[in-house]
C-alpha atoms as a PDB file:
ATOM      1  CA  UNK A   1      18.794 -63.785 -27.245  1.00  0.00           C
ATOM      2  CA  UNK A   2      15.951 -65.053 -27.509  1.00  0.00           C
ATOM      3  CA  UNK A   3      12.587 -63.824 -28.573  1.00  0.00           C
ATOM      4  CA  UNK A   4      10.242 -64.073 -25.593  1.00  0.00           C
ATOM      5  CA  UNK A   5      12.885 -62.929 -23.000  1.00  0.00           C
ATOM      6  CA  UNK A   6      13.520 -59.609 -25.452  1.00  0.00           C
ATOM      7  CA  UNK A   7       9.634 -59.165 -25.335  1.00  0.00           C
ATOM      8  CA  UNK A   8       9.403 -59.794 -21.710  1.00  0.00           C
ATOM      9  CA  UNK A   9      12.454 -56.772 -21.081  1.00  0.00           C
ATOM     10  CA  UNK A  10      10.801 -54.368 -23.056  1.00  0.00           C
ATOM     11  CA  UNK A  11       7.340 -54.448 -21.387  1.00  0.00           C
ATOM     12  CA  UNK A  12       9.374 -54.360 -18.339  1.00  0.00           C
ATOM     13  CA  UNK A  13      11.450 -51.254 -19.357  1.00  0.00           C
ATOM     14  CA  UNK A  14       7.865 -49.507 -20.679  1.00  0.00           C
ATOM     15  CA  UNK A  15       6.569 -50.209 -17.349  1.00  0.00           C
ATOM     16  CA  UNK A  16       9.499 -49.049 -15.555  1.00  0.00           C
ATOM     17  CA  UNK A  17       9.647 -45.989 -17.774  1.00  0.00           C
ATOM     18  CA  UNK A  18       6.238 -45.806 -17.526  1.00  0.00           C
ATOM     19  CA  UNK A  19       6.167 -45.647 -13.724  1.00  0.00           C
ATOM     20  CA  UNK A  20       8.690 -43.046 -13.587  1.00  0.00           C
ATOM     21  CA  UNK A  21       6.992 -40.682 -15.558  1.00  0.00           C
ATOM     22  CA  UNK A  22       3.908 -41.219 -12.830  1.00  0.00           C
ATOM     23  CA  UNK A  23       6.111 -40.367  -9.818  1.00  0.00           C
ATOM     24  CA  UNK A  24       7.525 -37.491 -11.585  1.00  0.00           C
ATOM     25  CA  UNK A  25       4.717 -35.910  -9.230  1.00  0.00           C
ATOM     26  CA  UNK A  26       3.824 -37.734  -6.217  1.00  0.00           C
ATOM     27  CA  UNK A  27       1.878 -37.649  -3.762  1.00  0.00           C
ATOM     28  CA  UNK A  28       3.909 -36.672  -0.628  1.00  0.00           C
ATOM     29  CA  UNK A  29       1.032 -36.122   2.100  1.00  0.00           C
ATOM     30  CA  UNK A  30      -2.734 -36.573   2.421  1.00  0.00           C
ATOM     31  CA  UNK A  31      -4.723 -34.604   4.472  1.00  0.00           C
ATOM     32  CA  UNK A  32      -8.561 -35.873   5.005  1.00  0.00           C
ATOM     33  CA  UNK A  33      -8.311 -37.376   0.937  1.00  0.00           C
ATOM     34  CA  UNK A  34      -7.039 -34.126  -0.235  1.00  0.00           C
ATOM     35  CA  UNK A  35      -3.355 -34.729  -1.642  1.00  0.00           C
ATOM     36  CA  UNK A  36      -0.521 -32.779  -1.580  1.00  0.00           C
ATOM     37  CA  UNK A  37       1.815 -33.222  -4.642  1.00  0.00           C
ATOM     38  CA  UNK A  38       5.345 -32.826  -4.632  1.00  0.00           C
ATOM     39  CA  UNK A  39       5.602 -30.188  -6.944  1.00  0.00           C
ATOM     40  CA  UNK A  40       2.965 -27.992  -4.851  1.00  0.00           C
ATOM     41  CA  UNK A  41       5.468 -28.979  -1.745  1.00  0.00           C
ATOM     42  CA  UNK A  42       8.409 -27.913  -4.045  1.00  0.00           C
ATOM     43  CA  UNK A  43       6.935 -25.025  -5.219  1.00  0.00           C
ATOM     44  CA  UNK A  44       6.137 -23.601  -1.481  1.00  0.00           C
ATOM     45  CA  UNK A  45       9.323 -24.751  -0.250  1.00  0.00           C
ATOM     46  CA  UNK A  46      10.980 -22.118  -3.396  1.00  0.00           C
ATOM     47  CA  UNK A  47       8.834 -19.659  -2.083  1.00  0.00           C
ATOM     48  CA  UNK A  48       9.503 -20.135   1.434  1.00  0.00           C
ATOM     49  CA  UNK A  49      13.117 -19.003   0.598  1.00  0.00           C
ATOM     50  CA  UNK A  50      12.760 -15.927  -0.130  1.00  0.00           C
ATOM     51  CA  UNK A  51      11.106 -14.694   3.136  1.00  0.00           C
ATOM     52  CA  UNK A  52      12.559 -14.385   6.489  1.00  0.00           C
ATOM     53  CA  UNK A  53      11.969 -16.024   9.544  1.00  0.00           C
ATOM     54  CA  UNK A  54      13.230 -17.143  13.018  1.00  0.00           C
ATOM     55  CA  UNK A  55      12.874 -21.078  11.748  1.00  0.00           C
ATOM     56  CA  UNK A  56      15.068 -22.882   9.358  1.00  0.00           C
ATOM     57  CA  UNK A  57      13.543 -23.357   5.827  1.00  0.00           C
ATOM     58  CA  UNK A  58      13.246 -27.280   5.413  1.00  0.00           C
ATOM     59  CA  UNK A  59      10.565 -29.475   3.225  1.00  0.00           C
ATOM     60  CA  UNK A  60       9.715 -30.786   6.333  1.00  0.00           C
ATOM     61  CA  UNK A  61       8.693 -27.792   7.567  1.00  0.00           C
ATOM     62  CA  UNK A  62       7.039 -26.354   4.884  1.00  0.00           C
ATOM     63  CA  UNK A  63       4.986 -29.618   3.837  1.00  0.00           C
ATOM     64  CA  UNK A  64       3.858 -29.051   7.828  1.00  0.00           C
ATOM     65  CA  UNK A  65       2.856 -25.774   6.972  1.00  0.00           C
ATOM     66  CA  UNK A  66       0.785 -27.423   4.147  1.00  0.00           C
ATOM     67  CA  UNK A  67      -1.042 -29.805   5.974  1.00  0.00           C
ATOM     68  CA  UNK A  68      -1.835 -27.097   8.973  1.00  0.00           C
ATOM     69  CA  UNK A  69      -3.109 -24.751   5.540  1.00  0.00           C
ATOM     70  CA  UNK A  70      -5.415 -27.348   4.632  1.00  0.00           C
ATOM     71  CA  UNK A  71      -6.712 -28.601   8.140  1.00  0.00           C
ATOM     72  CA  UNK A  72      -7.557 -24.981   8.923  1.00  0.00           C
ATOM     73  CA  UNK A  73      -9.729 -24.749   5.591  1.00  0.00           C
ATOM     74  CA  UNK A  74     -11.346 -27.748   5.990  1.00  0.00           C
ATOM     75  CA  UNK A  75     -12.084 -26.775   9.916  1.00  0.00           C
ATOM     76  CA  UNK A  76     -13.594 -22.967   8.348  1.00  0.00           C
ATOM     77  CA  UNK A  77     -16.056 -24.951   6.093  1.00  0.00           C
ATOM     78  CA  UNK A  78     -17.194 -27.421   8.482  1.00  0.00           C
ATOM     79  CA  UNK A  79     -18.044 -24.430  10.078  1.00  0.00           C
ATOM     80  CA  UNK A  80     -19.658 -22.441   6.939  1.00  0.00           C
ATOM     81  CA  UNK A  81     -16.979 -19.365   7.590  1.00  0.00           C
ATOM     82  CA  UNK A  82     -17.661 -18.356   3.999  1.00  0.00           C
ATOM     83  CA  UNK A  83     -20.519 -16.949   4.700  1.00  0.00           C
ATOM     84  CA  UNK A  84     -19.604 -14.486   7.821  1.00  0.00           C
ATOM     85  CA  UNK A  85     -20.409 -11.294   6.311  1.00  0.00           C
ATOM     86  CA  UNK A  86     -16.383  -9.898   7.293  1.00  0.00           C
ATOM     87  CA  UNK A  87     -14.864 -13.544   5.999  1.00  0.00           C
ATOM     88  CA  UNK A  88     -17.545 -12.098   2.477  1.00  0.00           C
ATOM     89  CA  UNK A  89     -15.885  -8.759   2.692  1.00  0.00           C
ATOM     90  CA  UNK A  90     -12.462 -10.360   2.495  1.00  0.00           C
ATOM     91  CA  UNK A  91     -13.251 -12.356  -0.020  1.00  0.00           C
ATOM     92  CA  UNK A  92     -14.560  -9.733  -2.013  1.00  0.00           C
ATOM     93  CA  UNK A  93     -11.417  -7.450  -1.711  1.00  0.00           C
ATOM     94  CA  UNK A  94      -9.135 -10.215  -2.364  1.00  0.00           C
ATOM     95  CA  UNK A  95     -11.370 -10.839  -5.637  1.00  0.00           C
ATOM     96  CA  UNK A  96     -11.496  -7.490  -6.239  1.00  0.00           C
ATOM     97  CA  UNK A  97      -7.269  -7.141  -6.105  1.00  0.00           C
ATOM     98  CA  UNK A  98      -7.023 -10.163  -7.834  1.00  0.00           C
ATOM     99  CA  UNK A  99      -9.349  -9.282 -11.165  1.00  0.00           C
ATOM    100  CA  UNK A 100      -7.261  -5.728 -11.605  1.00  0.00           C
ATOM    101  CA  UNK A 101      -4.167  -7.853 -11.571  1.00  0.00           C
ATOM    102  CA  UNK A 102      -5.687  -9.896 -14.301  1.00  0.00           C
ATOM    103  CA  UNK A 103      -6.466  -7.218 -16.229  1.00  0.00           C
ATOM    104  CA  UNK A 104      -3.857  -4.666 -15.647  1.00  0.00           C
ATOM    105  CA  UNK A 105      -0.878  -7.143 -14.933  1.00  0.00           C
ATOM    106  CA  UNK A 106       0.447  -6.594 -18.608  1.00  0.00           C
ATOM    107  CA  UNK A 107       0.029  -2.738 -18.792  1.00  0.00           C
ATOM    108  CA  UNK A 108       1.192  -2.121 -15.533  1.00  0.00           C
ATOM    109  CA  UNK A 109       4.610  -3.841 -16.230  1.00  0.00           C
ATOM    110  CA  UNK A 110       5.035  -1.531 -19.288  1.00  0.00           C
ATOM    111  CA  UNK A 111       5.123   1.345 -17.080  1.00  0.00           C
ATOM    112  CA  UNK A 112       8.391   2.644 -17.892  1.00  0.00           C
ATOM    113  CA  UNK A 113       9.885   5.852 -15.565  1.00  0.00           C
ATOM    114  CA  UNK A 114      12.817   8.172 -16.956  1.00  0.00           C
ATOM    115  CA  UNK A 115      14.685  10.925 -15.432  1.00  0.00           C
ATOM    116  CA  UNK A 116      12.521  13.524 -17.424  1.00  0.00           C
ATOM    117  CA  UNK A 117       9.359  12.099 -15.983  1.00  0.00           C
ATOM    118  CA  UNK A 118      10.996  12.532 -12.599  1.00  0.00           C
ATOM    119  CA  UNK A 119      12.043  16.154 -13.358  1.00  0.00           C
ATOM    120  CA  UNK A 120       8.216  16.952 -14.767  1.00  0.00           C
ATOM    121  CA  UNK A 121       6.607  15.240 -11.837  1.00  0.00           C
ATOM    122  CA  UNK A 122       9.449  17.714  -9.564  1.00  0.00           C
ATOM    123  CA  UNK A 123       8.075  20.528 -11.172  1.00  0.00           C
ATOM    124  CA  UNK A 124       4.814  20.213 -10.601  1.00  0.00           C
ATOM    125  CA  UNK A 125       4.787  18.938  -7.206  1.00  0.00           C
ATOM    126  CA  UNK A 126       7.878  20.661  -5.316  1.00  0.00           C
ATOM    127  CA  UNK A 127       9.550  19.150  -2.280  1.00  0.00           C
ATOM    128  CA  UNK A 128       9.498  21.721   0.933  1.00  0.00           C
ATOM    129  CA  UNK A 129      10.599  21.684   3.996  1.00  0.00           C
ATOM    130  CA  UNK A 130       7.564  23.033   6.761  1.00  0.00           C
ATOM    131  CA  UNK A 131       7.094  23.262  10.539  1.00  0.00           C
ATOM    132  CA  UNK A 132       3.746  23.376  11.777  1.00  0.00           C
ATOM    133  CA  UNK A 133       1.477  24.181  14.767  1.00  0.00           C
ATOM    134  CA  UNK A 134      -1.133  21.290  15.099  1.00  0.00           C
ATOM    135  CA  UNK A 135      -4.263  21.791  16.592  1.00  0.00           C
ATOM    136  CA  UNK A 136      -6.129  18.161  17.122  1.00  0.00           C
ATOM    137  CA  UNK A 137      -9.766  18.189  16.110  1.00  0.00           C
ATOM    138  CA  UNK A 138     -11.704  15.324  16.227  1.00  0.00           C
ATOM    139  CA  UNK A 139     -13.002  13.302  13.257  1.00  0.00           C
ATOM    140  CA  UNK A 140     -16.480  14.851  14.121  1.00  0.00           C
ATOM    141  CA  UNK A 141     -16.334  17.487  15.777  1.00  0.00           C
ATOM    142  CA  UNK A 142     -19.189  19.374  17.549  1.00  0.00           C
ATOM    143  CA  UNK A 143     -19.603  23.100  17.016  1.00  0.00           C
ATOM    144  CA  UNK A 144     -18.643  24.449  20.329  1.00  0.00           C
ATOM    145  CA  UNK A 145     -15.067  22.168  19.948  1.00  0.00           C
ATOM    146  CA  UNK A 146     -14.247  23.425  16.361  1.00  0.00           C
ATOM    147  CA  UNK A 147     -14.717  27.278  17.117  1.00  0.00           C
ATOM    148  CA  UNK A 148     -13.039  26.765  20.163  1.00  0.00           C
ATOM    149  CA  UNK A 149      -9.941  24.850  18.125  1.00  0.00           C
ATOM    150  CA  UNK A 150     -10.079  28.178  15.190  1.00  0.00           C
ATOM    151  CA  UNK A 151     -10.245  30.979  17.778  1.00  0.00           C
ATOM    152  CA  UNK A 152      -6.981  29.453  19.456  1.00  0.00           C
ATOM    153  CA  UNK A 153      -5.574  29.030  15.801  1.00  0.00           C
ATOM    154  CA  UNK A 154      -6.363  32.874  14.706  1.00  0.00           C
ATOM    155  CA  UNK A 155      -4.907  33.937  17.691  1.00  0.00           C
ATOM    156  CA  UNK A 156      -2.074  32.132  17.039  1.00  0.00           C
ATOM    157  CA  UNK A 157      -1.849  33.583  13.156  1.00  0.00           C
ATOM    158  CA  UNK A 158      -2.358  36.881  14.222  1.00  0.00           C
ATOM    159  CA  UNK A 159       0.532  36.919  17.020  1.00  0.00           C
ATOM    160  CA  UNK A 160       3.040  35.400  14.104  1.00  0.00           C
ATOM    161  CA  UNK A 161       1.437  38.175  11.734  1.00  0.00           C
ATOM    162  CA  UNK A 162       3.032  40.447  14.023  1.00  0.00           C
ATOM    163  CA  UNK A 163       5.940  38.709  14.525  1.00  0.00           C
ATOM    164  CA  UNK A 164       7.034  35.738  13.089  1.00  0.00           C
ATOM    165  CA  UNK A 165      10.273  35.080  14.414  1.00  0.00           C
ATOM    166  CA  UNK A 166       7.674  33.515  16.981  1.00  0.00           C
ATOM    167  CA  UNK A 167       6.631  30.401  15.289  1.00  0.00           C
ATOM    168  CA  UNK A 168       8.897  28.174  17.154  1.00  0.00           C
ATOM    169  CA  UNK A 169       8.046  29.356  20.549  1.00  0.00           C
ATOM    170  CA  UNK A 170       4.653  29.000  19.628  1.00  0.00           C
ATOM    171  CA  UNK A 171       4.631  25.579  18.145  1.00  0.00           C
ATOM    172  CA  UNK A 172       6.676  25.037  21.268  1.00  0.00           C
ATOM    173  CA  UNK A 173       3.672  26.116  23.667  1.00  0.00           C
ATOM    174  CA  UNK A 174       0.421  25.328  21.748  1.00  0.00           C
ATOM    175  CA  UNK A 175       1.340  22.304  19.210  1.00  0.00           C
ATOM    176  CA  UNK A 176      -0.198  19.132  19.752  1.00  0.00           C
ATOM    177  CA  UNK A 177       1.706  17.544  17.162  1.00  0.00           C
ATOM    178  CA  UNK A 178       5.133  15.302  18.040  1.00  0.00           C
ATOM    179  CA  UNK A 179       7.353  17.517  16.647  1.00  0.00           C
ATOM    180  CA  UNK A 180       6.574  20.427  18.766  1.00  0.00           C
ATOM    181  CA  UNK A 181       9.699  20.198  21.050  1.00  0.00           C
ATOM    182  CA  UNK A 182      11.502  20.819  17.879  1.00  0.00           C
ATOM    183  CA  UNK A 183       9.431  24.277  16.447  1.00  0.00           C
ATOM    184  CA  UNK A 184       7.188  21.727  14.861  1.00  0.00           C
ATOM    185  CA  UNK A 185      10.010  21.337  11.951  1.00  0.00           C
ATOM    186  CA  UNK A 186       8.804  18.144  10.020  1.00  0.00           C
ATOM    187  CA  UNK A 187      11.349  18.378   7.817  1.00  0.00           C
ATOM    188  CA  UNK A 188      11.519  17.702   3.537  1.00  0.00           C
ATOM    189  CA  UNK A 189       8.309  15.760   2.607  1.00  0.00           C
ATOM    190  CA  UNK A 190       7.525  15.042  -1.004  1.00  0.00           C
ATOM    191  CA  UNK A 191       3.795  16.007  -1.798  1.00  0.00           C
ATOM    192  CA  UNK A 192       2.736  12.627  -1.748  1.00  0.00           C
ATOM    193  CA  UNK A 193       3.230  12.429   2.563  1.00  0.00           C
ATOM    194  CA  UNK A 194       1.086  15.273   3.119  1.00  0.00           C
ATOM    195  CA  UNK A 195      -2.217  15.875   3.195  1.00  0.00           C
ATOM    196  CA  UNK A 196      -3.558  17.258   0.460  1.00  0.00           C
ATOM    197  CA  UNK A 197      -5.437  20.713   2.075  1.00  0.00           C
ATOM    198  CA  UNK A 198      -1.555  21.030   3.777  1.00  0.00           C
ATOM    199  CA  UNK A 199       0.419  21.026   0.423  1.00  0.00           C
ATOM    200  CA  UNK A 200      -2.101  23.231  -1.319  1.00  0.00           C
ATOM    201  CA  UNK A 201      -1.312  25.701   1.036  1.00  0.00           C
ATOM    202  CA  UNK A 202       2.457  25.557   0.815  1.00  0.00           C
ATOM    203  CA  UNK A 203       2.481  25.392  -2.824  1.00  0.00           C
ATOM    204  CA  UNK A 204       4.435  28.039  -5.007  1.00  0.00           C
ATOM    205  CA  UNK A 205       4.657  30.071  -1.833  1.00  0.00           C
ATOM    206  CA  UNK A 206       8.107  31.202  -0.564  1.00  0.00           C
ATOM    207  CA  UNK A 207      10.934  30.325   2.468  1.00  0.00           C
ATOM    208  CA  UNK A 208       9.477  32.217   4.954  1.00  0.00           C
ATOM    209  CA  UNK A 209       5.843  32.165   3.728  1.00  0.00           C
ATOM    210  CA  UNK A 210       3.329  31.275   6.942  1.00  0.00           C
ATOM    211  CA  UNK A 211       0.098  30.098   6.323  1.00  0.00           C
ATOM    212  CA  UNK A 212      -3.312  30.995   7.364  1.00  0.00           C
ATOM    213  CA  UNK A 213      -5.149  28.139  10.098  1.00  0.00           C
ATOM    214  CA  UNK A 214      -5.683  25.136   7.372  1.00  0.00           C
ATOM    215  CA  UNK A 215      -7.870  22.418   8.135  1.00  0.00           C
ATOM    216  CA  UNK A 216      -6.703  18.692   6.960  1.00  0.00           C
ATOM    217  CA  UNK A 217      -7.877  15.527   8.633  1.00  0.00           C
ATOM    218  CA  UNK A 218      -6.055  15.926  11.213  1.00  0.00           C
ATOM    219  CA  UNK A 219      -7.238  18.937  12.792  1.00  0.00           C
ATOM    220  CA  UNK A 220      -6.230  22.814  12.381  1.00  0.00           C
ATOM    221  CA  UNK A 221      -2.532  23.356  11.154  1.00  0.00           C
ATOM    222  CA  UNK A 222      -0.633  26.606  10.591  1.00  0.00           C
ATOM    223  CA  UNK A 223       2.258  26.162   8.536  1.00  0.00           C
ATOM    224  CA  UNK A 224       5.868  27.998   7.817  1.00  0.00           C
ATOM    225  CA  UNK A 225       7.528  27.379   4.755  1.00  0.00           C
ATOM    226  CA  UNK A 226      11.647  26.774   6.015  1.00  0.00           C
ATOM    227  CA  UNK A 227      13.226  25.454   2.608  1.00  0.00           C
ATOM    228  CA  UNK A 228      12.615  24.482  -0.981  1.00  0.00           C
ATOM    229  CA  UNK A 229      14.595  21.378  -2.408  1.00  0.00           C
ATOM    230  CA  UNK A 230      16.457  21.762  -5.333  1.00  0.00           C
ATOM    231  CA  UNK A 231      16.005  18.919  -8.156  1.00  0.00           C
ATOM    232  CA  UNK A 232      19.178  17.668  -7.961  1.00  0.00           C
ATOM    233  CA  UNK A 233      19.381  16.901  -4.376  1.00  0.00           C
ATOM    234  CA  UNK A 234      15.985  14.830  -4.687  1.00  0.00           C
ATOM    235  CA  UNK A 235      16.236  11.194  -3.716  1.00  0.00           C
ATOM    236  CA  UNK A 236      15.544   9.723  -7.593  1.00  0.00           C
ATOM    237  CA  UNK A 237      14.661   5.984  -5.887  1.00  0.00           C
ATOM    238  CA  UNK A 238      12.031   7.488  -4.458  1.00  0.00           C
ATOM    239  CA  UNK A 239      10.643   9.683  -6.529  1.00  0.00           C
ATOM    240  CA  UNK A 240      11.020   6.825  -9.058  1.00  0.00           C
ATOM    241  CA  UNK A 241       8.373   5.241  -7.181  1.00  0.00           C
ATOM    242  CA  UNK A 242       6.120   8.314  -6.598  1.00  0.00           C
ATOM    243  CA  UNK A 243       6.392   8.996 -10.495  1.00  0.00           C
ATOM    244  CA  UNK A 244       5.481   5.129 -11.049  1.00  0.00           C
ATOM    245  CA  UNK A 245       2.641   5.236  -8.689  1.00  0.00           C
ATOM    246  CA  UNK A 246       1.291   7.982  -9.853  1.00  0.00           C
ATOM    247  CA  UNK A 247       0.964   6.666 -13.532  1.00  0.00           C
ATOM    248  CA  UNK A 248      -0.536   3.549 -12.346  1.00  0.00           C
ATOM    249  CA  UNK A 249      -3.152   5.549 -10.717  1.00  0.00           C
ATOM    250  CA  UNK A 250      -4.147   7.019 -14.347  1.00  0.00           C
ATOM    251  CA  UNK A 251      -4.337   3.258 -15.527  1.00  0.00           C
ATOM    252  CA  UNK A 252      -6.176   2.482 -13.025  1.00  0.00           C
ATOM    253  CA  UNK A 253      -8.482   5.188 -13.484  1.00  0.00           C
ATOM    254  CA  UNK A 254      -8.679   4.587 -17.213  1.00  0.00           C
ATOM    255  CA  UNK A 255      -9.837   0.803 -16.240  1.00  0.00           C
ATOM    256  CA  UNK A 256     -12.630   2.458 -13.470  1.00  0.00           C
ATOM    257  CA  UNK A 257     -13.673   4.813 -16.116  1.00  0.00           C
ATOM    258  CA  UNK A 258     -14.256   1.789 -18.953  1.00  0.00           C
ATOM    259  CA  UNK A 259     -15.798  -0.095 -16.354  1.00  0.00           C
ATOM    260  CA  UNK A 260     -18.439   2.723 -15.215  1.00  0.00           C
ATOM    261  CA  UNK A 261     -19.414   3.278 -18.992  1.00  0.00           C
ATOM    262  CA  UNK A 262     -21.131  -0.305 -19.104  1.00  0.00           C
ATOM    263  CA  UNK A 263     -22.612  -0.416 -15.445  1.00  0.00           C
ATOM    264  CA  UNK A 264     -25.493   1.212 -13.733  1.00  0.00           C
ATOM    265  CA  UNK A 265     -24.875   3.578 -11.163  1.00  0.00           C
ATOM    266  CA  UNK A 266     -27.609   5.754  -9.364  1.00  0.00           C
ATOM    267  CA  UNK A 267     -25.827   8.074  -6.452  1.00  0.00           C
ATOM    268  CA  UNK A 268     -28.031   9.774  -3.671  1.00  0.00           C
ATOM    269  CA  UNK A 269     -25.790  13.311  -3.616  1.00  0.00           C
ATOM    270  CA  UNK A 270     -28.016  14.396  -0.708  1.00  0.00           C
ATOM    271  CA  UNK A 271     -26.056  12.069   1.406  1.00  0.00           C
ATOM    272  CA  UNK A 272     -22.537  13.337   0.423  1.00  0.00           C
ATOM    273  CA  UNK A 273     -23.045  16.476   1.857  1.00  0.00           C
END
């Protein structure tokens, strides 16, 4: 063969090769000179899979999805929507999420949860079964509305003092809570569903046990103890997730704590009160 034409074929395979490599990402869409490459589409489209919808998962559909992404950001700076002071505060949370991830991403994945960690966490923090008789109060309350709400309440206690086989006739006729109909029975809760005021006052106490009027955030509650779960009837998924939450909350209060050391902080404790 001769010289020139073997010459002339390989700059025409290198080119060929050369072009291929290019288009190994193309563009597949622009969108006012901002491109969309097709490993961004492909990359959505993977993602797009694994979340349900009433419309079929296509390319076409997610490269529209795409383009409408990108018109509506170039439409919110036009407008300067980045400096709205709630568009700010979203920004800041999502920066805020985004920088523990960062950090913690690594530690957080070696959080490891085994059947004695369940068992410990059980111990400490037993699953009961309670009825209650709500009271509403409101967030902020005015005097004459809270005494009003814990001279009802006392009456109540005292009347299940004398006899308690009353509670559910009483939850019956005074609740305000949905459960009422039902002696205000809202069944097993781990510790984690309740407010915190409400399991203190159920804790270590007895079937049978009624409590004193408790306050929680959600008004005035007077509470019967009905059952105590035993540890192996508890639902280990769960509690699995409890147990893991509850260790990423010590992380997470190890990072706050690190954090605090190196910034300035002046608090006005006047206004906490």
């Amino acid at each position: 063969m001769d010289v020139k034409v073997v010459k002339i074929l390989f700059i025409l395979s290198a080119l060929i090769s050369s072009n291929v490599f290019a288009n190994k990402n193309p563009v597949v869409a622009e969108v006012n000179g901002r491109k969309i490459f097709l490993k961004e589409l492909e990359k959505n489209f993977t993602g797009a899979k694994y979340f349900v919808s009433g419309k079929k998962v296509t390319k076409q559909y997610v490269l529209n999805e795409l383009i409408n992404r990108e018109l509506g950001i170039i439409k919110a700076r036009k407008s300067k929507l980045q400096q709205d002071p709630i568009v700010k505060n979203k920004i800041n949370d999502l920066l805020y999420h985004a920088q523990i991830s960062k950090d913690l991403e690594e530690k957080l994945s070696q959080i490891k949860i085994s059947d004695k960690d369940i068992k410990k966490y059980f111990n400490k923090n037993p699953e009961y079964r309670t009825s209650h008789i709500l009271l509403r109060i409101k967030v902020n309350p005015d005097g004459n509305e809270l005494l009003a709400a814990s001279d009802v309440a006392k009456d109540i206690y005292r009347k299940l003092k004398k006899d308690p086989s009353k509670f559910e006739s009483l939850a019956n006729k005074h609740s305000q809570s949905p459960n009422a109909e039902v002696g205000g029975d809202v069944g097993f809760q781990p510790s984690v569903n309740l407010a915190p005021e409400y399991f203190q006052a159920i804790r270590g106490k007895p079937v049978g046990y009624i409590t004193p009027p408790t306050m929680t955030q959600y008004g005035l509650h007077i509470i019967k103890v009905t059952d105590i779960k035993k540890y192996k009837d508890v639902n280990k998924t769960a509690y699995q997730k409890i147990v893991y939450d509850s260790k990423r909350d010590q992380v997470l209060a190890g990072y706050f704590s690190n954090l605090r050391k190196n910034a300035s902080i002046k608090i006005e404790k006047k206004y906490l009160k």
